[in-house]
PDB file of N, CA and C in Angstrom:
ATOM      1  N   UNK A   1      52.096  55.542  45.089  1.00  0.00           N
ATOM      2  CA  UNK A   1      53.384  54.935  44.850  1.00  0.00           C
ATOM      3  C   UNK A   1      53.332  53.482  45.288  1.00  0.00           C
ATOM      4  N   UNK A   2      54.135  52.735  44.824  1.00  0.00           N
ATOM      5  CA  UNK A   2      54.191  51.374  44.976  1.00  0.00           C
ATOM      6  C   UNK A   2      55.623  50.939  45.734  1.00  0.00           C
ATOM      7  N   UNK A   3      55.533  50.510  46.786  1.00  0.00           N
ATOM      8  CA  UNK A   3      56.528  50.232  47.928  1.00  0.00           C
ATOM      9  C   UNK A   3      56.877  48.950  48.126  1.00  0.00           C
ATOM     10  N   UNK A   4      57.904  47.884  48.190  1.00  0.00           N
ATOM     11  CA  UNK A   4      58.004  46.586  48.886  1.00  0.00           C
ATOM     12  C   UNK A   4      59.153  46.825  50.467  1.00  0.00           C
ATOM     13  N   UNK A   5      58.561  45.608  51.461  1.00  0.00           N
ATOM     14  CA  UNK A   5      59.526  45.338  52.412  1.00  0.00           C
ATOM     15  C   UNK A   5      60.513  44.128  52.051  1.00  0.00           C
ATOM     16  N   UNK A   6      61.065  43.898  52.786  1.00  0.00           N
ATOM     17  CA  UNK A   6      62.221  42.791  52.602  1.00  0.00           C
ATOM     18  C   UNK A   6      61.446  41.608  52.967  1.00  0.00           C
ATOM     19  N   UNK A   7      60.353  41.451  53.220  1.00  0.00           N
ATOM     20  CA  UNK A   7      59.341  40.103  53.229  1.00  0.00           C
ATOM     21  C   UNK A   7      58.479  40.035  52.442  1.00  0.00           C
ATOM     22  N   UNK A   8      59.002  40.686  51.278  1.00  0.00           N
ATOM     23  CA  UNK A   8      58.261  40.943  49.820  1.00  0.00           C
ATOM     24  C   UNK A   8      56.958  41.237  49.864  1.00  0.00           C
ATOM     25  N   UNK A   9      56.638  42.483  50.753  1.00  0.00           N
ATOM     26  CA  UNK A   9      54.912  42.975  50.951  1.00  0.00           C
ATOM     27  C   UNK A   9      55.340  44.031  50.191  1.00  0.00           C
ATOM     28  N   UNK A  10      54.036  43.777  49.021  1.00  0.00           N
ATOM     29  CA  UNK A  10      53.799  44.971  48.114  1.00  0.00           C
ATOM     30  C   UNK A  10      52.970  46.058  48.703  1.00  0.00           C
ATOM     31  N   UNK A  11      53.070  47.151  48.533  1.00  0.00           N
ATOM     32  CA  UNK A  11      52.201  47.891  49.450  1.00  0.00           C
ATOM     33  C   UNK A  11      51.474  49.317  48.179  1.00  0.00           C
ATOM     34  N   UNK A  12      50.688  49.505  48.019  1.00  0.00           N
ATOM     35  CA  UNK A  12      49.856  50.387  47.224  1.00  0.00           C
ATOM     36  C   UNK A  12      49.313  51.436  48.055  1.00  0.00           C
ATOM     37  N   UNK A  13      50.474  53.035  47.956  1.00  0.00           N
ATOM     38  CA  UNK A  13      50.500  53.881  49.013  1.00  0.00           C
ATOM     39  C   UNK A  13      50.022  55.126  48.336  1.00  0.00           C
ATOM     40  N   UNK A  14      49.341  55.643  49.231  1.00  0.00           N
ATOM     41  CA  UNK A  14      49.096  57.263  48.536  1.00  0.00           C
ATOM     42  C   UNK A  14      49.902  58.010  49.339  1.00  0.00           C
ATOM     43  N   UNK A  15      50.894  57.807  50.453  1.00  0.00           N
ATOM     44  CA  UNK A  15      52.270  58.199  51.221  1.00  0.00           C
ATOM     45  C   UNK A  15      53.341  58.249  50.275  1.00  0.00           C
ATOM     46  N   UNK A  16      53.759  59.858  49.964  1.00  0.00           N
ATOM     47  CA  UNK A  16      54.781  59.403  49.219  1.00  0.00           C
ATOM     48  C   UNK A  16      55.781  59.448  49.913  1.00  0.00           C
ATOM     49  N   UNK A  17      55.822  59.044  51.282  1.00  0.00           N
ATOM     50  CA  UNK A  17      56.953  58.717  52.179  1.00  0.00           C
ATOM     51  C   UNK A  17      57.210  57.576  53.311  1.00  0.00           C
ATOM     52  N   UNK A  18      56.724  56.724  52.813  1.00  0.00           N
ATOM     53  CA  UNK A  18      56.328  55.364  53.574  1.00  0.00           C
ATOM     54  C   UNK A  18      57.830  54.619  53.544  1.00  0.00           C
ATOM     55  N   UNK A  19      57.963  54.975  54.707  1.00  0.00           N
ATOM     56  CA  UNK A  19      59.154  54.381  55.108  1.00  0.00           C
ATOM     57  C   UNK A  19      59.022  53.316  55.953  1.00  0.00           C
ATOM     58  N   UNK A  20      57.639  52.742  56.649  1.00  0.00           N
ATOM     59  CA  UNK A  20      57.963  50.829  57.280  1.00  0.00           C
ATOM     60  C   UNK A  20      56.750  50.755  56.461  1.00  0.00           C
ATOM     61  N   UNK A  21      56.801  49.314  56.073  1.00  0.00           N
ATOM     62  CA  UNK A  21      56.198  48.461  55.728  1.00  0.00           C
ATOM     63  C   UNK A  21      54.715  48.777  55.961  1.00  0.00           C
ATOM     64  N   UNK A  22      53.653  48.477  55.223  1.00  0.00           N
ATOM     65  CA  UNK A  22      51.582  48.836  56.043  1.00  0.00           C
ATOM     66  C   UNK A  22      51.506  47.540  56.247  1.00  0.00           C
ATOM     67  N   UNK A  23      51.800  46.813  56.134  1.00  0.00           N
ATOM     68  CA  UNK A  23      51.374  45.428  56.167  1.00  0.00           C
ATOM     69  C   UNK A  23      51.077  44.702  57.750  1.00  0.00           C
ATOM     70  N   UNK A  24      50.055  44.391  58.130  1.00  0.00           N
ATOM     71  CA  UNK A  24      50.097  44.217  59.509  1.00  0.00           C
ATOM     72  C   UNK A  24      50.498  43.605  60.164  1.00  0.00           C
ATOM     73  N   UNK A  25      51.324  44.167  61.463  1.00  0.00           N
ATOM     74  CA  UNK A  25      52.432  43.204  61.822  1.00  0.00           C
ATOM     75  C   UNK A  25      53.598  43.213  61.227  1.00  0.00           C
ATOM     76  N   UNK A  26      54.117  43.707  60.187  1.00  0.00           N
ATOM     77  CA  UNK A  26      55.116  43.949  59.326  1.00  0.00           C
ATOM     78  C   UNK A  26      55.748  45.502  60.182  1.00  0.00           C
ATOM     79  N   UNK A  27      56.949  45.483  60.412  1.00  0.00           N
ATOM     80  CA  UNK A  27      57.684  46.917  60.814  1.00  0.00           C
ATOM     81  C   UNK A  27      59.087  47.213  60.069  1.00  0.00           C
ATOM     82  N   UNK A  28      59.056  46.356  58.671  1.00  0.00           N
ATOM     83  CA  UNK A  28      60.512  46.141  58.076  1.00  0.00           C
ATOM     84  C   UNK A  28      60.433  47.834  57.042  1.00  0.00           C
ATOM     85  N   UNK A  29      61.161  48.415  56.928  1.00  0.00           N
ATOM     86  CA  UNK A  29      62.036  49.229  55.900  1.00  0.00           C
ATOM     87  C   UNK A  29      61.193  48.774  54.610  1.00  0.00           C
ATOM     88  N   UNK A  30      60.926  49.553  53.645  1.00  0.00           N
ATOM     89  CA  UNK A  30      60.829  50.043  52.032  1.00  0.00           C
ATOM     90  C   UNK A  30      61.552  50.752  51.146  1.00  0.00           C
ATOM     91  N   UNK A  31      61.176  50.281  49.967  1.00  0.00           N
ATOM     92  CA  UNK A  31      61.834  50.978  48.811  1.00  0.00           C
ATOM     93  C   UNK A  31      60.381  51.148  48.038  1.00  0.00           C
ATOM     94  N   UNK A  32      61.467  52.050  47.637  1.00  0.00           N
ATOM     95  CA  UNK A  32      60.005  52.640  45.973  1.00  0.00           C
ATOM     96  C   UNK A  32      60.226  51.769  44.899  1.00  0.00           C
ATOM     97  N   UNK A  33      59.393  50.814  44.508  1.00  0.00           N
ATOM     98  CA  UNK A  33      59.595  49.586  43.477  1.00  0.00           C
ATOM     99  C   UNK A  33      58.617  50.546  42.244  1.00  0.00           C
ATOM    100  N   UNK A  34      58.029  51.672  42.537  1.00  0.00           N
ATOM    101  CA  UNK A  34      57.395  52.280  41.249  1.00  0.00           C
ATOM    102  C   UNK A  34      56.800  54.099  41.599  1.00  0.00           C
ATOM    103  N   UNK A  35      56.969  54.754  41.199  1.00  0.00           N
ATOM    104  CA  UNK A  35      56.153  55.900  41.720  1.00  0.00           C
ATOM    105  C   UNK A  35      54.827  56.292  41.046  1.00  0.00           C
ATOM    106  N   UNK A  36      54.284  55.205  40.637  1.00  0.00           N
ATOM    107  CA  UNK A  36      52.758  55.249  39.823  1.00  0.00           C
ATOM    108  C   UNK A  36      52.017  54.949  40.689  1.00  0.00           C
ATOM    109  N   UNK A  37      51.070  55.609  40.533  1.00  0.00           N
ATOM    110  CA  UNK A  37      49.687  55.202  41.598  1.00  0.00           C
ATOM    111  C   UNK A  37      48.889  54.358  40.998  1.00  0.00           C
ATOM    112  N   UNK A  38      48.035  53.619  41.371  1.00  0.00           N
ATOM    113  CA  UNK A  38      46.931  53.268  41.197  1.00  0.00           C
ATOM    114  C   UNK A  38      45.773  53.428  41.717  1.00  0.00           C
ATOM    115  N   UNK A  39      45.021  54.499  41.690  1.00  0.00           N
ATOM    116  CA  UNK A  39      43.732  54.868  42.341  1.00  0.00           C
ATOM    117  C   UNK A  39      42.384  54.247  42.643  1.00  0.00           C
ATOM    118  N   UNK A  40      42.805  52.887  41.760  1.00  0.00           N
ATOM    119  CA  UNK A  40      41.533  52.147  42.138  1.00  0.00           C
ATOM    120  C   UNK A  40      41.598  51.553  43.663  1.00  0.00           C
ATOM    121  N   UNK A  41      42.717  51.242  44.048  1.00  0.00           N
ATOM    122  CA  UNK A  41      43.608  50.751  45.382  1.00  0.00           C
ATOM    123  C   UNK A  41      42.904  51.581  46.498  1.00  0.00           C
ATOM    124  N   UNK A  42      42.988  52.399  46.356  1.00  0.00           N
ATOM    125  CA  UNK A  42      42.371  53.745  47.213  1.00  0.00           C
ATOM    126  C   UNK A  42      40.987  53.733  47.349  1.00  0.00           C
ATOM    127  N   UNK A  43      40.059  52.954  46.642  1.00  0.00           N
ATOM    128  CA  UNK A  43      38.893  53.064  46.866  1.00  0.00           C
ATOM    129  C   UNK A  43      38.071  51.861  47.840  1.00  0.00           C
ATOM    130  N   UNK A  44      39.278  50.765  47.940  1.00  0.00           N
ATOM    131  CA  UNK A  44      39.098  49.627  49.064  1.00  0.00           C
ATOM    132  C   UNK A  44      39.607  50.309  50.252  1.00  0.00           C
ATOM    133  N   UNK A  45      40.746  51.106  50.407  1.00  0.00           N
ATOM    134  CA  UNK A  45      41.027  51.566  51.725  1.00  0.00           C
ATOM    135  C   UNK A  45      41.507  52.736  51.422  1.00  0.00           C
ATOM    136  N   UNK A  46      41.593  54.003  51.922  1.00  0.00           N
ATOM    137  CA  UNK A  46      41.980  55.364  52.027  1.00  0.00           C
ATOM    138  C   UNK A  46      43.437  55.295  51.689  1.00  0.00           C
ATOM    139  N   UNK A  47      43.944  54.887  52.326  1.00  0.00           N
ATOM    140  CA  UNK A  47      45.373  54.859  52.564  1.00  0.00           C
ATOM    141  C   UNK A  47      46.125  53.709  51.901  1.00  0.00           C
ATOM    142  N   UNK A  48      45.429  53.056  51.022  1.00  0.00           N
ATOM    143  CA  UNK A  48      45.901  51.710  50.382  1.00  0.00           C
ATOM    144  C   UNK A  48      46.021  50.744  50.263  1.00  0.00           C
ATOM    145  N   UNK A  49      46.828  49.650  49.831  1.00  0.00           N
ATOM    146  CA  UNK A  49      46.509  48.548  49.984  1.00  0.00           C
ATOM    147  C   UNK A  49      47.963  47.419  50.028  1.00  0.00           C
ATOM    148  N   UNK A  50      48.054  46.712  50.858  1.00  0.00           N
ATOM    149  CA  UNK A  50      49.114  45.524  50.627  1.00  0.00           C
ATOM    150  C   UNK A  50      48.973  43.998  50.332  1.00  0.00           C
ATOM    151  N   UNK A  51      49.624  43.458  49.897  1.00  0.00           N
ATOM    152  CA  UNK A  51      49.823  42.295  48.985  1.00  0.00           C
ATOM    153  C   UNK A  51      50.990  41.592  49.406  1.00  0.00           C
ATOM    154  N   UNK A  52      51.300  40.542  49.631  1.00  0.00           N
ATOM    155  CA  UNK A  52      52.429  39.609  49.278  1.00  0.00           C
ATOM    156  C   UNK A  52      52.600  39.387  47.802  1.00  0.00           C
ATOM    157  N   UNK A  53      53.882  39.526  47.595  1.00  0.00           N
ATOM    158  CA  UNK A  53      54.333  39.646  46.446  1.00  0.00           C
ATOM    159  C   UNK A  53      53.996  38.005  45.500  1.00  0.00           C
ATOM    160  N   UNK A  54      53.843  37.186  46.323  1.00  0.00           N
ATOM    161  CA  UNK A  54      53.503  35.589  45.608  1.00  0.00           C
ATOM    162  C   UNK A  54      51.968  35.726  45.943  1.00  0.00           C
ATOM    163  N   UNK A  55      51.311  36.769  45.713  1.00  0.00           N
ATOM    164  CA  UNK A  55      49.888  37.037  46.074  1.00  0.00           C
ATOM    165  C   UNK A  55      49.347  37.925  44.502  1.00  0.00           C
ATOM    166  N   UNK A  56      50.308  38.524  43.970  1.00  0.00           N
ATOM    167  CA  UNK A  56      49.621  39.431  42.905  1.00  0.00           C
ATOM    168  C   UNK A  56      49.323  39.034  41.834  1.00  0.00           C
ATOM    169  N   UNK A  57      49.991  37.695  41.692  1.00  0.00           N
ATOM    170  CA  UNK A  57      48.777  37.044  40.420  1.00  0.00           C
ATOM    171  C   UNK A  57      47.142  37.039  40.507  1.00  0.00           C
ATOM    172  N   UNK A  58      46.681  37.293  42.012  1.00  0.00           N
ATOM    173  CA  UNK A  58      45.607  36.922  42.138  1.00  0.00           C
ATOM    174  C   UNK A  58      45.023  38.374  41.791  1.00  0.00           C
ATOM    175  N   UNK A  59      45.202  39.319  41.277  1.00  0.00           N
ATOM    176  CA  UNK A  59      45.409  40.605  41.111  1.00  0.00           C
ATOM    177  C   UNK A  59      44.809  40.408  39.698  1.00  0.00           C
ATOM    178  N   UNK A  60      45.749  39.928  38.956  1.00  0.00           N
ATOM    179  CA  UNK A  60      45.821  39.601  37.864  1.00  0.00           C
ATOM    180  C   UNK A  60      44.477  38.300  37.016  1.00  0.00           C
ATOM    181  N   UNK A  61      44.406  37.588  38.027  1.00  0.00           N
ATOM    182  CA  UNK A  61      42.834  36.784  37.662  1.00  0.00           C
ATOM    183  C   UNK A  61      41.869  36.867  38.359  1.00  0.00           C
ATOM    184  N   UNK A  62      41.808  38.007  38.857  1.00  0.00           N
ATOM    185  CA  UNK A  62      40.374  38.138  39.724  1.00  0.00           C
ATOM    186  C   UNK A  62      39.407  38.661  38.473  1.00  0.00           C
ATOM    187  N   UNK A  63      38.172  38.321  38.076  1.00  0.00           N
ATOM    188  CA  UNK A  63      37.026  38.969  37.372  1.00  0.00           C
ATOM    189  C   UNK A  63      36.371  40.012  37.452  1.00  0.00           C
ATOM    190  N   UNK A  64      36.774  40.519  39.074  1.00  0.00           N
ATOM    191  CA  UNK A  64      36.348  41.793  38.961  1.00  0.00           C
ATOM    192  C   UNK A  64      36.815  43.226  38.914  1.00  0.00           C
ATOM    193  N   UNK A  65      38.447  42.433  38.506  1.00  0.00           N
ATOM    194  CA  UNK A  65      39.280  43.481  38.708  1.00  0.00           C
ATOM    195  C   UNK A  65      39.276  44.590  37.299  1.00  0.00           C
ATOM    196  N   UNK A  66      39.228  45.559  37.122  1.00  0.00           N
ATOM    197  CA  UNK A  66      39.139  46.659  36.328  1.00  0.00           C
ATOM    198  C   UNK A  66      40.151  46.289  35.285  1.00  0.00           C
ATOM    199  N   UNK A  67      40.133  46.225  33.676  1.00  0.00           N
ATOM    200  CA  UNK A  67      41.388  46.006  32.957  1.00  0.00           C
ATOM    201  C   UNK A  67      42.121  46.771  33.322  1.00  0.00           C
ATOM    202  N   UNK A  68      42.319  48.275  33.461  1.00  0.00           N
ATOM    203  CA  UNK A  68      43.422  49.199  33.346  1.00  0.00           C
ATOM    204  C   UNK A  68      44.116  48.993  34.367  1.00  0.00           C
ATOM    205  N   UNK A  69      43.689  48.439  35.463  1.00  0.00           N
ATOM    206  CA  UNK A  69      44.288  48.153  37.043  1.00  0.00           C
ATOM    207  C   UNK A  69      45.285  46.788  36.419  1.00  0.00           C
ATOM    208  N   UNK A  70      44.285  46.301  35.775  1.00  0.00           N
ATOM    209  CA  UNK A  70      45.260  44.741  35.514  1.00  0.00           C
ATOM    210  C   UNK A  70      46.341  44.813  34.393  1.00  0.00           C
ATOM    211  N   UNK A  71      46.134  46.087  33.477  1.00  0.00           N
ATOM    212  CA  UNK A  71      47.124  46.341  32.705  1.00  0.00           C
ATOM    213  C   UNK A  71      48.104  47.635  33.309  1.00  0.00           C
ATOM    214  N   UNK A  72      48.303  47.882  34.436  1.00  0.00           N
ATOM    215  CA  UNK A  72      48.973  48.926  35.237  1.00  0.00           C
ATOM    216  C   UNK A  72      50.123  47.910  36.184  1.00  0.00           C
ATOM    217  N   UNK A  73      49.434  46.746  36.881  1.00  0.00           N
ATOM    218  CA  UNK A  73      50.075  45.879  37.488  1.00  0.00           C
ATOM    219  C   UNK A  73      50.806  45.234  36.502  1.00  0.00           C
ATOM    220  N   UNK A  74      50.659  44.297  35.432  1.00  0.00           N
ATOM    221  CA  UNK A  74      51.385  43.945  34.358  1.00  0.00           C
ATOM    222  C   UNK A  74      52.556  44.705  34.124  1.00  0.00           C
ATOM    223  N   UNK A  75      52.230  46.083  33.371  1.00  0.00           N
ATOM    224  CA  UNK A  75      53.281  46.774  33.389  1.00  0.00           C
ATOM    225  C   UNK A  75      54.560  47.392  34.172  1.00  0.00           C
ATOM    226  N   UNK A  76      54.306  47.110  35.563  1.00  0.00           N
ATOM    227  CA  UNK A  76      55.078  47.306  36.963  1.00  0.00           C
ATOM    228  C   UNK A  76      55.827  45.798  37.171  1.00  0.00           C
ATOM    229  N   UNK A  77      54.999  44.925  37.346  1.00  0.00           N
ATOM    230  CA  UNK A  77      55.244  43.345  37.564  1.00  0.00           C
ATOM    231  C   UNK A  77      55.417  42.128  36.515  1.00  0.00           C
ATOM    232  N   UNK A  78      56.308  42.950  35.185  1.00  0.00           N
ATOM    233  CA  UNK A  78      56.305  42.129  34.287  1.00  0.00           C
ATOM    234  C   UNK A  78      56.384  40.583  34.147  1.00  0.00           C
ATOM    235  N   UNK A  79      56.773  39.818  35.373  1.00  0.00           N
ATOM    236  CA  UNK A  79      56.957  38.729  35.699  1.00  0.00           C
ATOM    237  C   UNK A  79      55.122  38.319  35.815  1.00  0.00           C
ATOM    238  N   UNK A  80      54.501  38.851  35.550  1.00  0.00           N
ATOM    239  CA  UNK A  80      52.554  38.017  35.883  1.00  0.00           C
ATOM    240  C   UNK A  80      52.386  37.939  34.668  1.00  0.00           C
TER     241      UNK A  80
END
C-alpha cells in the first residue's frame, strides 16, 4: 500500500496498517493515498520504501528503474 504523512513522505508499505509515518525521524500520522503495491519496492528493503513527495520524479527518470514500476507510479502520481 502506498501511505503519505503531512510532510509529504511517500511511503511504499507492505503494512497494511501503517499508521506513523517510516520515514526516519518522521513520527507524523498517514493516510492511504493508494492500496496498490508495488513489489519491486520490497526488494530494496523488506518492509519498504519512503520518498519525499518532491523526490518521485526521480523515480520516474532513473534508468534503472523497471518500466512497469515507472508506469505504476505514473498511474498513482498523475502529476509526474
Amino acid at each position: 500500500m502506498i501511505y503519505e504523512c503531512q510532510q509529504g513522505h511517500i511511503c511504499f508499505s507492505n503494512n497494511d496498517d501503517l499508521d506513523r509515518c517510516a520515514m526516519t525521524g518522521c513520527t507524523k500520522s498517514t493516510i492511504v493515498i493508494s492500496t496498490i503495491d508495488i513489489d519491486w519496492f520490497y526488494k530494496i528493503s523488506e518492509l519498504g520504501l519512503c520518498v519525499e513527495r518532491k523526490d518521485l520524479h526521480k523515480i520516474i527518470e532513473d534508468l534503472n528503474m523497471p518500466k512497469d514500476v515507472k508506469k505504476q507510479i505514473t498511474k498513482i502520481f498523475s502529476h509526474l
